[in-house]
C-alpha atoms as a PDB file:
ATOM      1  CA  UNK A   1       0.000   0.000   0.000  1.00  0.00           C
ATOM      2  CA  UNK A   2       1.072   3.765  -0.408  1.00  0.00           C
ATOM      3  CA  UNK A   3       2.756   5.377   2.451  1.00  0.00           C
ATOM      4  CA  UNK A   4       0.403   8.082   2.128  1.00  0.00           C
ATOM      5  CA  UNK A   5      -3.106   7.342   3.414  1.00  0.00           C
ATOM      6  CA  UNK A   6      -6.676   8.473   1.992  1.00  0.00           C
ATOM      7  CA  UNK A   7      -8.471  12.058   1.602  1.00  0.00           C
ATOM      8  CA  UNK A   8     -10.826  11.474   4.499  1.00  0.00           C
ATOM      9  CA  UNK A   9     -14.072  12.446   4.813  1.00  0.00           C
ATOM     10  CA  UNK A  10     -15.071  14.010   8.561  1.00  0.00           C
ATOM     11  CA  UNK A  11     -18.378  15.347   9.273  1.00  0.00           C
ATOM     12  CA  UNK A  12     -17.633  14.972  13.085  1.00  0.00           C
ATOM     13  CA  UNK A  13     -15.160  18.268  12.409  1.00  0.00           C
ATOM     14  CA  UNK A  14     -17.991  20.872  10.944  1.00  0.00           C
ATOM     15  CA  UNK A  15     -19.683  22.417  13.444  1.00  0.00           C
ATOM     16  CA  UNK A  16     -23.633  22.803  13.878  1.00  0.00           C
ATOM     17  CA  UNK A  17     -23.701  26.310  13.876  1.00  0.00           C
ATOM     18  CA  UNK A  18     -22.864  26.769  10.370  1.00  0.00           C
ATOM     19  CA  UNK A  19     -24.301  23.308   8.936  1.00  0.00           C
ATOM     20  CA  UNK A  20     -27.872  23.398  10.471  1.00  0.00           C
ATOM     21  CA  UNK A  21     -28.646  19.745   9.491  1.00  0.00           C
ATOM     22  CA  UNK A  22     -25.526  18.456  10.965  1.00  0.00           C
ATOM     23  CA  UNK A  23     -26.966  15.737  12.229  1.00  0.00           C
ATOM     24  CA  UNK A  24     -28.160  14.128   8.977  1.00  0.00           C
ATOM     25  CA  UNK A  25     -24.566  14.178   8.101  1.00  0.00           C
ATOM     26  CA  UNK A  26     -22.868  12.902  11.147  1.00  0.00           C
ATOM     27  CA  UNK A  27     -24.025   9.406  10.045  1.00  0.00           C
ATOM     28  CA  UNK A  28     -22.543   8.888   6.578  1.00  0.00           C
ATOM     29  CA  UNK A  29     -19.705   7.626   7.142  1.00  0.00           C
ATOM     30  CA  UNK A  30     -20.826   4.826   9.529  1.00  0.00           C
ATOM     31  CA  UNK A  31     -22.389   1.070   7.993  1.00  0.00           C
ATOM     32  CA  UNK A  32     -20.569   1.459   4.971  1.00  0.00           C
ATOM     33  CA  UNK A  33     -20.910  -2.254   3.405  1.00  0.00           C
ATOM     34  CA  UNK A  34     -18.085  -5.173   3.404  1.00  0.00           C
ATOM     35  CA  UNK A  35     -17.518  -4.749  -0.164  1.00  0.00           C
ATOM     36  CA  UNK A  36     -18.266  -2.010  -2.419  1.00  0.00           C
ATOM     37  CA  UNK A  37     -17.812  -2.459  -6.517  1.00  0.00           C
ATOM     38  CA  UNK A  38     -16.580  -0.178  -9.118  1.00  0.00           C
ATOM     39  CA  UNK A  39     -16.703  -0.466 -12.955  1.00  0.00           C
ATOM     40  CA  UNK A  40     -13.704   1.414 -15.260  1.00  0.00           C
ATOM     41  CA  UNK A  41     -12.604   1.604 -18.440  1.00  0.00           C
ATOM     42  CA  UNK A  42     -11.282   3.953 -21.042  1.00  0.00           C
ATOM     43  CA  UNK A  43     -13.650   6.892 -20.769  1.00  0.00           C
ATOM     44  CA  UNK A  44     -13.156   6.365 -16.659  1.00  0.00           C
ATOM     45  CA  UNK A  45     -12.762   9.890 -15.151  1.00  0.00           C
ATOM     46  CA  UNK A  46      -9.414   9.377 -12.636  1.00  0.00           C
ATOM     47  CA  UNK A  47      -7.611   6.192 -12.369  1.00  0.00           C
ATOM     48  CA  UNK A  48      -7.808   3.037 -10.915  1.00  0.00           C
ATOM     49  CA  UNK A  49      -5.839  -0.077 -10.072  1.00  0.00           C
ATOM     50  CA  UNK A  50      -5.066  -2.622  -7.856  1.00  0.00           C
ATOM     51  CA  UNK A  51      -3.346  -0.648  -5.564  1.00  0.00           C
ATOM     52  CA  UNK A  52      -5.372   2.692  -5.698  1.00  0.00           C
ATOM     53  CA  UNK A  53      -8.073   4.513  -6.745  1.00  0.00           C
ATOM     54  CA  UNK A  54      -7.438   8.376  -8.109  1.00  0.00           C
ATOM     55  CA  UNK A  55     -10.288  11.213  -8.800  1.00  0.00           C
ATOM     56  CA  UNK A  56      -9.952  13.467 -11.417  1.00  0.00           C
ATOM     57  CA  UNK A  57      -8.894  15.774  -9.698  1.00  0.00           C
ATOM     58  CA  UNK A  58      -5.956  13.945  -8.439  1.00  0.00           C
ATOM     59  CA  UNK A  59      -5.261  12.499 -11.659  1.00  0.00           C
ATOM     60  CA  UNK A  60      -5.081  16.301 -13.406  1.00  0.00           C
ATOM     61  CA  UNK A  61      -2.958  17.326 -10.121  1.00  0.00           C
ATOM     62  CA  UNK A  62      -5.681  19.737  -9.347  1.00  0.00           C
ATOM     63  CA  UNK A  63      -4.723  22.218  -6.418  1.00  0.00           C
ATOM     64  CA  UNK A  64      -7.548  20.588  -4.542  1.00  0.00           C
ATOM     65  CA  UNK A  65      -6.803  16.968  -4.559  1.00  0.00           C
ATOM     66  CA  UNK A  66      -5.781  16.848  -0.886  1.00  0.00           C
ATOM     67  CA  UNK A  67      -8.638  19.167  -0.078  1.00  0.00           C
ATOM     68  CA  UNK A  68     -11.496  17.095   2.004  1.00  0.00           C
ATOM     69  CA  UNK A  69     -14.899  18.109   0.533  1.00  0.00           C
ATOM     70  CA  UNK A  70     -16.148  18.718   3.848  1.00  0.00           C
ATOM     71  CA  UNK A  71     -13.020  20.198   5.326  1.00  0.00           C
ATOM     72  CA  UNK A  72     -13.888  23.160   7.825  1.00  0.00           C
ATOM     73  CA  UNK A  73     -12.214  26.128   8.101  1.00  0.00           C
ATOM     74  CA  UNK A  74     -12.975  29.908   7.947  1.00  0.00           C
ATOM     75  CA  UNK A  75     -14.622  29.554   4.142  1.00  0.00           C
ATOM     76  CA  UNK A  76     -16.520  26.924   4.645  1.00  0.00           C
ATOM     77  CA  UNK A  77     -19.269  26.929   2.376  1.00  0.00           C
ATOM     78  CA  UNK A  78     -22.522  24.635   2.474  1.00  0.00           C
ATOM     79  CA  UNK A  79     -23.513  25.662  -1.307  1.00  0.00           C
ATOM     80  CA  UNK A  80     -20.178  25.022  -2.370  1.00  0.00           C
ATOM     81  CA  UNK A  81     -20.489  21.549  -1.255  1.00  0.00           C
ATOM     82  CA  UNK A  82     -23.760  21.106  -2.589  1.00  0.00           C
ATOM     83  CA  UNK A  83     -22.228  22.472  -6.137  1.00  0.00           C
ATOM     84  CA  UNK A  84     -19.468  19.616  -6.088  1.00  0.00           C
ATOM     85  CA  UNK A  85     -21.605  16.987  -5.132  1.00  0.00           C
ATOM     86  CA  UNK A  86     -24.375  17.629  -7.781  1.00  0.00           C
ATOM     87  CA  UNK A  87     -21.453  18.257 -10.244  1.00  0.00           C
ATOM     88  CA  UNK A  88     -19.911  14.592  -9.379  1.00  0.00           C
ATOM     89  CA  UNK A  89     -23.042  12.962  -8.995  1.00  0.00           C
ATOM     90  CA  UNK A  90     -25.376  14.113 -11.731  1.00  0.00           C
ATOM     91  CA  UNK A  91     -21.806  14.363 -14.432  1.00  0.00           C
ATOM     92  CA  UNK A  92     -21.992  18.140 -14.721  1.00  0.00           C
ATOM     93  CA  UNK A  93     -18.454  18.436 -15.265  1.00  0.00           C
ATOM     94  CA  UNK A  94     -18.129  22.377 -13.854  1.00  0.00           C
ATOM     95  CA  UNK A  95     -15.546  21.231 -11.696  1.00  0.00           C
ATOM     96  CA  UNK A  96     -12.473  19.017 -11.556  1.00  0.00           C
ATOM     97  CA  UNK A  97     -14.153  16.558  -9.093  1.00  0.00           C
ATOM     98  CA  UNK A  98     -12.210  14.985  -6.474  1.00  0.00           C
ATOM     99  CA  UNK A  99     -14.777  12.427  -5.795  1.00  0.00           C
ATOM    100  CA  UNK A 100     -15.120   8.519  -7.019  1.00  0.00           C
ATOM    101  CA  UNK A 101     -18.004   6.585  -7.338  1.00  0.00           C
ATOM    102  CA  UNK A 102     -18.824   3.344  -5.930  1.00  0.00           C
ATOM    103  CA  UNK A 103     -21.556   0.855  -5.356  1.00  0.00           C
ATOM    104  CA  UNK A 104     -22.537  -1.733  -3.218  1.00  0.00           C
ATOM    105  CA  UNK A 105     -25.099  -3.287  -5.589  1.00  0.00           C
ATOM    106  CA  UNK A 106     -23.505  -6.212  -8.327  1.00  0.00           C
ATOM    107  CA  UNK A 107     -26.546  -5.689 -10.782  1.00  0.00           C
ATOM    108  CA  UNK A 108     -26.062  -1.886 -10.735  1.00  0.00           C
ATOM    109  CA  UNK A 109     -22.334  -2.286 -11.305  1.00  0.00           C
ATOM    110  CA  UNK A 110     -22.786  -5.337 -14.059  1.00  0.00           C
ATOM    111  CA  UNK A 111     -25.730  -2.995 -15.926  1.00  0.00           C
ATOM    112  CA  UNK A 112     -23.426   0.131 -16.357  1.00  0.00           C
ATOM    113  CA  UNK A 113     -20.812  -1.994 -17.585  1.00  0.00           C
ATOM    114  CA  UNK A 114     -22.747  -3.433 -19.979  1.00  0.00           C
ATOM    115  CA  UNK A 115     -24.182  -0.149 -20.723  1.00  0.00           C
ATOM    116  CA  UNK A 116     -20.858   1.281 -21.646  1.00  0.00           C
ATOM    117  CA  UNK A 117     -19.969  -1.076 -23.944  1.00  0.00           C
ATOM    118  CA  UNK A 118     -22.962  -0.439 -26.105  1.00  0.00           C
ATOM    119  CA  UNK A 119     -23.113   2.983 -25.761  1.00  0.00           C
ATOM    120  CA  UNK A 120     -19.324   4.644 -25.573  1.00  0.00           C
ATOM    121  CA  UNK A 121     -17.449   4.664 -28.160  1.00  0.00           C
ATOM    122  CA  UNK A 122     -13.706   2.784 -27.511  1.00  0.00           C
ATOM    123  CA  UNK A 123     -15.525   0.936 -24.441  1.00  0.00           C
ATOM    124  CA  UNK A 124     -15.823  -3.031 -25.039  1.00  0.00           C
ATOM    125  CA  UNK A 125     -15.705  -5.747 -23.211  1.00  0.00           C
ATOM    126  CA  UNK A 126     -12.392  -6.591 -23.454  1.00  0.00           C
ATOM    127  CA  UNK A 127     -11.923  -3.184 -21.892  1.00  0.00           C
ATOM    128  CA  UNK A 128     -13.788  -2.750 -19.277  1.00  0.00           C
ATOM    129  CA  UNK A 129     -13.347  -4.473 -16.024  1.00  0.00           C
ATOM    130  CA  UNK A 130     -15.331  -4.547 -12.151  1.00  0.00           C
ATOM    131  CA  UNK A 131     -13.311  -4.036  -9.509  1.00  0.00           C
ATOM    132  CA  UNK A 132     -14.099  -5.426  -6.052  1.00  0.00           C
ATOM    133  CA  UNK A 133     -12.802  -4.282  -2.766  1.00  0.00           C
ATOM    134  CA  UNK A 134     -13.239  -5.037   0.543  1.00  0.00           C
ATOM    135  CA  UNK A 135     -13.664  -2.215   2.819  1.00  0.00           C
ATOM    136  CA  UNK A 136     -12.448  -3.734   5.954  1.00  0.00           C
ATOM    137  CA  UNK A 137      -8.928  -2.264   4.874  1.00  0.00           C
ATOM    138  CA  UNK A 138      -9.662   1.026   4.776  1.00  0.00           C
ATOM    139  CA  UNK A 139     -10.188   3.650   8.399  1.00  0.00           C
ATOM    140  CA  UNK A 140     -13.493   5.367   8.830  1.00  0.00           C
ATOM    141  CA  UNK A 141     -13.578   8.276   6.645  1.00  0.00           C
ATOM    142  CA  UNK A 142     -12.700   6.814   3.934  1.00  0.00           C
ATOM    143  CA  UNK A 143     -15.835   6.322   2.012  1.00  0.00           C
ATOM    144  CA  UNK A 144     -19.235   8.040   2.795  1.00  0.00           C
ATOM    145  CA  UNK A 145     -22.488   7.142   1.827  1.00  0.00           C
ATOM    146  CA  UNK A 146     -23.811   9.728  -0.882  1.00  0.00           C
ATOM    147  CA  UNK A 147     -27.595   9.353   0.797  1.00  0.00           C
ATOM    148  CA  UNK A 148     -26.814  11.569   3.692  1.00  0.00           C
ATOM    149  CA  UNK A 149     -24.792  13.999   2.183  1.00  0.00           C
ATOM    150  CA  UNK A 150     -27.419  14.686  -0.295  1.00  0.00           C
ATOM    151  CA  UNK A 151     -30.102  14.932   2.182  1.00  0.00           C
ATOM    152  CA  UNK A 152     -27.440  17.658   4.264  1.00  0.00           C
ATOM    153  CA  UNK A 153     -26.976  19.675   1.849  1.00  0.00           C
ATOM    154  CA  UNK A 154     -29.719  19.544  -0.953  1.00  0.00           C
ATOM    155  CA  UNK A 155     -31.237  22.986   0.724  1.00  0.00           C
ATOM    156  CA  UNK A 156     -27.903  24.702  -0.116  1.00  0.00           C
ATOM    157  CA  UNK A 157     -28.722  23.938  -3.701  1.00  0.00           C
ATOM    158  CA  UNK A 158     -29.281  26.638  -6.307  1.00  0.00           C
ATOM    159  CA  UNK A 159     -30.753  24.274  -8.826  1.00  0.00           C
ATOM    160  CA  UNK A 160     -35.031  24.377  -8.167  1.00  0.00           C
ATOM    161  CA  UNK A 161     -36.489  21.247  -7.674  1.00  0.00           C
ATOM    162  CA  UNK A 162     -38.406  20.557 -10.690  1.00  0.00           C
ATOM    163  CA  UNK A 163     -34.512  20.553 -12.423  1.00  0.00           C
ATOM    164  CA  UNK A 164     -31.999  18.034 -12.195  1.00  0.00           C
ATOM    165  CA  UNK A 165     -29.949  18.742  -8.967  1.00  0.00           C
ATOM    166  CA  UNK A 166     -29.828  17.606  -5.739  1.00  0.00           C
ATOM    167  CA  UNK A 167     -33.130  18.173  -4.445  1.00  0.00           C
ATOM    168  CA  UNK A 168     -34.507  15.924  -7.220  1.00  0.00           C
ATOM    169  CA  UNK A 169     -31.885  13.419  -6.427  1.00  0.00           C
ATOM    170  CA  UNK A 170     -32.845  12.992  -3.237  1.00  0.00           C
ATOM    171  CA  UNK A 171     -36.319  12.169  -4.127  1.00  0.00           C
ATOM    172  CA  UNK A 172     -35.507  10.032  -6.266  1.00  0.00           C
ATOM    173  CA  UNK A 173     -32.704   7.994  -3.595  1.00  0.00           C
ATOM    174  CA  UNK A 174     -35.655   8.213  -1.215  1.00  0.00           C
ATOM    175  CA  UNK A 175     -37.710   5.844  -3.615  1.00  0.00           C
ATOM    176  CA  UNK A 176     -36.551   3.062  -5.054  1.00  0.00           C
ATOM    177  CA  UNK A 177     -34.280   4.422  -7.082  1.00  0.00           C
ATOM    178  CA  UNK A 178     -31.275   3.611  -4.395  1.00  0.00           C
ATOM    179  CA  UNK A 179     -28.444   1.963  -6.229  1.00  0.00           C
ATOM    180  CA  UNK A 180     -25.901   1.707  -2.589  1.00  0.00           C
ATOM    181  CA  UNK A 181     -23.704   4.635  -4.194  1.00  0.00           C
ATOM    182  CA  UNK A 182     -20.746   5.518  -2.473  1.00  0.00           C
ATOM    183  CA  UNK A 183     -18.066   8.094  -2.876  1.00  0.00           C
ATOM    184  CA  UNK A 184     -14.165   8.250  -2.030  1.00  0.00           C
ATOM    185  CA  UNK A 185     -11.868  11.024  -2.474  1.00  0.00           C
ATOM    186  CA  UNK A 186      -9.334  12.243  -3.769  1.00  0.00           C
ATOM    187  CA  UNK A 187      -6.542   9.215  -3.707  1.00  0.00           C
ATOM    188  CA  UNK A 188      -7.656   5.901  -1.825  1.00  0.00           C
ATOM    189  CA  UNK A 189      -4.703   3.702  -1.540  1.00  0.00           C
ATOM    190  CA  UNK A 190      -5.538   0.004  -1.889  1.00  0.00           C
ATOM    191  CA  UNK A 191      -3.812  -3.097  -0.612  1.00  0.00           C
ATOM    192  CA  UNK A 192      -4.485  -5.683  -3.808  1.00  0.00           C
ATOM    193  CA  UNK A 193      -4.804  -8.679  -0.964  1.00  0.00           C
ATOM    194  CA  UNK A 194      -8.391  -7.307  -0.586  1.00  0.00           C
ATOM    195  CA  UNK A 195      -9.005  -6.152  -3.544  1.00  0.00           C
ATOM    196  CA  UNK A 196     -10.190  -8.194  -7.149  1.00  0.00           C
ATOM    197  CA  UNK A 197     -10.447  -6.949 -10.635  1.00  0.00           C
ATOM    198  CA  UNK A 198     -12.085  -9.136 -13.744  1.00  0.00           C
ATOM    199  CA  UNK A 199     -12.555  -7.791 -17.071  1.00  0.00           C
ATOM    200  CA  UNK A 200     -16.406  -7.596 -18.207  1.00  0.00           C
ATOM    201  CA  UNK A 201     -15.426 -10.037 -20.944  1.00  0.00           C
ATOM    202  CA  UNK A 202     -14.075 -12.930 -18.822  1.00  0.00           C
ATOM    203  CA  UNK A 203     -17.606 -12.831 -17.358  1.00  0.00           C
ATOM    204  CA  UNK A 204     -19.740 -12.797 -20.144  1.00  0.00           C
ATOM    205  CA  UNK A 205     -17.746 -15.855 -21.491  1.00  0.00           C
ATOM    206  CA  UNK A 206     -17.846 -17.664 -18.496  1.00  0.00           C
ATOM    207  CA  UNK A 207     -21.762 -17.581 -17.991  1.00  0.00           C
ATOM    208  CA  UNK A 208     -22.969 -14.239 -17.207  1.00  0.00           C
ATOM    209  CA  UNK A 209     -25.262 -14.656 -19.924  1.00  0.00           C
ATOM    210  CA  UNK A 210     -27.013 -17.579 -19.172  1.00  0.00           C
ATOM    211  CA  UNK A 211     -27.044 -16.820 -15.794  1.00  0.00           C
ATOM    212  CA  UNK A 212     -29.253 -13.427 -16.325  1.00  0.00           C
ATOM    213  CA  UNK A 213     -29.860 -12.845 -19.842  1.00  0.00           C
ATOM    214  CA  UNK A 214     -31.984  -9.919 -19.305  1.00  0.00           C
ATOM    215  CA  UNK A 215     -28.863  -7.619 -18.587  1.00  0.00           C
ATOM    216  CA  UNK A 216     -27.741  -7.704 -21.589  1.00  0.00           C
ATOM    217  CA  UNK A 217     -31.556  -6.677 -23.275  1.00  0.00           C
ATOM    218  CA  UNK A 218     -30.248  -3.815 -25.858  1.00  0.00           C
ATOM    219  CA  UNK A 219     -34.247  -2.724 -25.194  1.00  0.00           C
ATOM    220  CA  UNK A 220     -34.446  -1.867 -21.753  1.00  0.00           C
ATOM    221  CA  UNK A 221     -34.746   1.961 -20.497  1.00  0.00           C
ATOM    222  CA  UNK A 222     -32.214   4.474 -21.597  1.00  0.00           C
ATOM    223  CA  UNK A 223     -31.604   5.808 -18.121  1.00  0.00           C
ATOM    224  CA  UNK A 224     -29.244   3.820 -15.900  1.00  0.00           C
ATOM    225  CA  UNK A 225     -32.062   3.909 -12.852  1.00  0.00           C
ATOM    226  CA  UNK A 226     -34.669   2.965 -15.223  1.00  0.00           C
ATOM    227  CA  UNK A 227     -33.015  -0.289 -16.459  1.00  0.00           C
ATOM    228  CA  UNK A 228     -31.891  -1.297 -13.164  1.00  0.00           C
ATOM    229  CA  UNK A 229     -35.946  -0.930 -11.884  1.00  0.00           C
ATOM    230  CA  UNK A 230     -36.591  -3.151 -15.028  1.00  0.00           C
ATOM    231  CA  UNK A 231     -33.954  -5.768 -13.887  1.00  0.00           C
ATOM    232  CA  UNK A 232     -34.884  -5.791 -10.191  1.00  0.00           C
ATOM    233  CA  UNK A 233     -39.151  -6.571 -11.364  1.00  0.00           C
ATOM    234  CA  UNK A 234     -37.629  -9.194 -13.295  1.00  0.00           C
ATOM    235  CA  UNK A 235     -35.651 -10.408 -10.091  1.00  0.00           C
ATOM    236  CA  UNK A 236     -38.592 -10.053  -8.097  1.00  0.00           C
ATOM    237  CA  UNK A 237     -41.144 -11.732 -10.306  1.00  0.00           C
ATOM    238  CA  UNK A 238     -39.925 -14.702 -11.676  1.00  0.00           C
ATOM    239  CA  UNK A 239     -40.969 -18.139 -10.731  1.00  0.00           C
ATOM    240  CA  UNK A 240     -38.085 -20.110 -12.360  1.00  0.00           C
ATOM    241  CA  UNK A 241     -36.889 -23.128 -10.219  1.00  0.00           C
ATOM    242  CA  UNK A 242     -33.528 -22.304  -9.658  1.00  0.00           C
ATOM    243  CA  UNK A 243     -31.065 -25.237 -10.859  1.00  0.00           C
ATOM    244  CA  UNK A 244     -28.115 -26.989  -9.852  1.00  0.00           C
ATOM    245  CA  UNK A 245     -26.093 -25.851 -12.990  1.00  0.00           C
ATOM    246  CA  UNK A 246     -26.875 -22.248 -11.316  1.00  0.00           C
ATOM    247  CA  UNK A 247     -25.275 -22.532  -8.662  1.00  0.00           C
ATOM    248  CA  UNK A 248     -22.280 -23.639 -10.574  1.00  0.00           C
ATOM    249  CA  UNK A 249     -22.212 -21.005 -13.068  1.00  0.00           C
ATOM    250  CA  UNK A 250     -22.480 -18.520  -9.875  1.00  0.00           C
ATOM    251  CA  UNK A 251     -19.394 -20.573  -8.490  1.00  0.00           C
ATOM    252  CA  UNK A 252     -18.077 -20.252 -11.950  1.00  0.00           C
ATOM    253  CA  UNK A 253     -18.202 -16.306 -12.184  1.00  0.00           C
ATOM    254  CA  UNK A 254     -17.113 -16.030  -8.853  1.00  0.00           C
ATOM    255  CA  UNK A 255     -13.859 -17.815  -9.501  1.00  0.00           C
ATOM    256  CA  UNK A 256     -13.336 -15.548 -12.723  1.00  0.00           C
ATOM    257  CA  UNK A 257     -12.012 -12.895  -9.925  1.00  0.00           C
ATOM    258  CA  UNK A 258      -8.075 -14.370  -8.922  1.00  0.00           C
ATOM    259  CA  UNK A 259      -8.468 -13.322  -5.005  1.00  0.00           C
ATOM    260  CA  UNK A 260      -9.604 -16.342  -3.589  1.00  0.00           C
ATOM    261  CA  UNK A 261     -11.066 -14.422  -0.506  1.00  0.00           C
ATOM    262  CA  UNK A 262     -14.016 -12.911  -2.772  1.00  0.00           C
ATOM    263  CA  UNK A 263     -15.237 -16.351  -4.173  1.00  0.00           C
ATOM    264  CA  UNK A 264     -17.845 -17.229  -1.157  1.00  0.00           C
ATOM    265  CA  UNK A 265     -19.451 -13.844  -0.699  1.00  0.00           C
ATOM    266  CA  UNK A 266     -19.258 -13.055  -4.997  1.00  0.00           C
ATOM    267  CA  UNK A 267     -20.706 -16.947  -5.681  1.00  0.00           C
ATOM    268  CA  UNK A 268     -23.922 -15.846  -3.556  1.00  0.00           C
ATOM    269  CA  UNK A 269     -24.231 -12.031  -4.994  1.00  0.00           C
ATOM    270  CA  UNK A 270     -24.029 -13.838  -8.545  1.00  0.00           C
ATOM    271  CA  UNK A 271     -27.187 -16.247  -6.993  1.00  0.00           C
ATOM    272  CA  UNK A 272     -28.632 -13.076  -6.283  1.00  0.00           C
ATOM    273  CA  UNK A 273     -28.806 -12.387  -9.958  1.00  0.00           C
ATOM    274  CA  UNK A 274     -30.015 -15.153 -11.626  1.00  0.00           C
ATOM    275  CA  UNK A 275     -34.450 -14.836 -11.913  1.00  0.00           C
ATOM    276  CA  UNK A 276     -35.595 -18.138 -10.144  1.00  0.00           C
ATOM    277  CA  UNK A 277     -37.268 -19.659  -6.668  1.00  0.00           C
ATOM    278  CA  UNK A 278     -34.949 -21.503  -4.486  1.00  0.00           C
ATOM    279  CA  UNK A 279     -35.544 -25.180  -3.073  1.00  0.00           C
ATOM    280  CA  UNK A 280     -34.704 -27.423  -1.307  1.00  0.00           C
ATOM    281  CA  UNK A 281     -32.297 -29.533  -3.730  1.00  0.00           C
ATOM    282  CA  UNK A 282     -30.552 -26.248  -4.487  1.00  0.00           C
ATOM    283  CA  UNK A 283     -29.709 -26.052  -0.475  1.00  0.00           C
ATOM    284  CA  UNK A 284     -28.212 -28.978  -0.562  1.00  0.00           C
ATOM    285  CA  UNK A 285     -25.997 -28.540  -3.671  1.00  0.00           C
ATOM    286  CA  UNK A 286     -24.654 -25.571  -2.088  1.00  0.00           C
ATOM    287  CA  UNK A 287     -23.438 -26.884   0.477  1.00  0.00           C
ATOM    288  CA  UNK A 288     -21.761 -29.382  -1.622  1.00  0.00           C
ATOM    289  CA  UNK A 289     -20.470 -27.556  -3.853  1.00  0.00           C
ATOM    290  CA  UNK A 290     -19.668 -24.725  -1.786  1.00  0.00           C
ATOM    291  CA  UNK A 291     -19.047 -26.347   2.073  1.00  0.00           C
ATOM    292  CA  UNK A 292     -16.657 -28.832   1.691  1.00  0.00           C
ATOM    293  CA  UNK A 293     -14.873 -28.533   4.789  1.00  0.00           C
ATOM    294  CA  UNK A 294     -16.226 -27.094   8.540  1.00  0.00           C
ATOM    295  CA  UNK A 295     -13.439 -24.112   7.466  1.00  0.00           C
ATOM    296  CA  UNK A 296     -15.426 -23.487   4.485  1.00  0.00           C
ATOM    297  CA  UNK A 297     -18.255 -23.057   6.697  1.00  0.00           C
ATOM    298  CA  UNK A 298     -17.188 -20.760   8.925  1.00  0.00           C
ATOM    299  CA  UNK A 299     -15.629 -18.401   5.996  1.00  0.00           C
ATOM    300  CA  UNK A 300     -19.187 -18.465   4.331  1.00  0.00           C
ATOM    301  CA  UNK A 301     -20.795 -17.838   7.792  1.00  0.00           C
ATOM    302  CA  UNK A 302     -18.221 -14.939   7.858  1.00  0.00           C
ATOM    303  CA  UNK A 303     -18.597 -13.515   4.211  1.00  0.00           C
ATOM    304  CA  UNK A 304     -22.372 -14.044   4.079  1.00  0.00           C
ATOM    305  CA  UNK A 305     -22.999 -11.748   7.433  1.00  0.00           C
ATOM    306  CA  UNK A 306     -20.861  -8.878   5.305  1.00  0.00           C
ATOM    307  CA  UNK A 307     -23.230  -9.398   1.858  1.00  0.00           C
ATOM    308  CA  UNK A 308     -25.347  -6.857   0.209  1.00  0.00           C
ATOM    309  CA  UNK A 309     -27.575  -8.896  -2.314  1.00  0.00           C
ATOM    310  CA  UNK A 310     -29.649  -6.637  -4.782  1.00  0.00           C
END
């Protein structure tokens, strides 16, 4: 890992009297999930790797890539803030954002993937990849939930409601149209041990497709939000037995990812994509396939109480 630690983010340091709805803030860097996902490719704003993630910002050497976004001091400035996050979060691209996206949900993060390759020119994929991390490596601080910070400042927003800013965004998080977004800034140093990256391609080829052929549908919604809403009703609807050869092609795409440590709590997020009921005889052929030894137990015991499924 880098010698230099992460941009953190501390809400405990801004003081009530100047942020009235403190205490909506105070909270959003607490329950961040076990693992978090993020997709990049060649149109990716900032950098990424196996041993750190960079902003813009940082990547351009902007003179505010060591600057906290809610760093208080003399200047501090609630619509300011409110201005960077609706620039990074609704792609305005006024500023030179020093903030990165993440996501705890697999079907968001496998749906904009997808999406970029048919959409972006120079984006296949052979080219784009998911990264997986897990956040148990990282101090508090490090990541914040977007949620709160929205909800803090959305009053400090100059953009009315009935427009695209954050007002509107927080309606919309406040529905179901809550993808588990996350945000890190500036440069988060990563230690690869619990980290994972697999390119989009290895995936498809090794099942993806069979296992949830609906995400790749060239007809769903436009928007991002919209598709995913499609995908989930499909999730939630469907009456498919789920079969033994599922749970191996979730084993399957699991294993596509070389860190060993991810292939427990990834096998049963992949489950959590595929449309179908599950029974009894599936139960048992994951523990077979899956619990092979009393250790194997006990990791899945350990990775399942740390997984998000969508």
């Amino acid at each position: 890992m880098s010698t230099h630690g992460p941009v953190l983010f501390r809400p405990d340091k801004i003081s009530p009297d100047v942020l009235p709805h403190y205490s909506k803030l105070k909270t959003c860097v607490d329950g961040i999930p076990r693992f978090l996902f993020r997709v990049t490719g060649p149109r990716s704003a900032g950098n990424t790797a196996l041993t750190g993630v960079c902003s813009r910002a940082w990547v351009n050497d902007s003179a505010e890539k060591s600057t906290a976004l809610f760093a208080f001091s003399g200047d501090f400035s609630p619509s300011l803030i409110a201005q960077k996050l609706e620039d990074h979060l609704l792609c305005l691209y006024k500023f030179d954002s020093n903030l990165v996206s993440w996501t705890s949900s697999l079907l968001f993060a496998l749906h904009y993937a997808v999406h970029r390759s048919y959409t972006y020119d120079g984006e296949s994929l052979e080219n784009l990849s998911l990264l997986v991390a897990d956040t148990a490596q990282f101090p508090k601080g490090a990541l914040v939930r977007d949620f709160e910070a929205i909800d803090a400042f959305k009053s400090y927003s100059t953009i009315p409601e009935d427009e695209d800013g954050l007002q509107r965004l927080y309606g919309w998080r406040s529905t179901n149209h809550y993808f588990g977004e996350y945000m890190s800034q500036g440069r988060l140093p990563l230690n690869p041990e619990f980290c994972s990256t697999v390119a989009l391609k290895r995936l498809h080829d090794n099942g993806l497709v069979g296992l949830f052929p609906s995400l790749w549908n060239r007809d769903l919604p436009e928007t991002w939000a919209g598709a995913v809403l499609t995908l989930r009703a499909e999730l939630e609807s469907c009456s498919r037995r789920m079969t033994t050869n599922d749970v191996r092609v979730a084993a399957q795409l699991a294993g596509c990812f070389p860190n060993r440590r991810f292939h427990l709590p990834l096998t049963f997020m992949f489950l959590a994509l595929c449309p179908c009921e599950i029974h009894g005889d599936v139960s048992q052929v994951v523990k077979d396939e899956l619990l092979g030894s009393g250790e194997r137990t006990c990791k899945l015991d350990l990775a399942m109480s740390h997984v998000e499924l969508d």
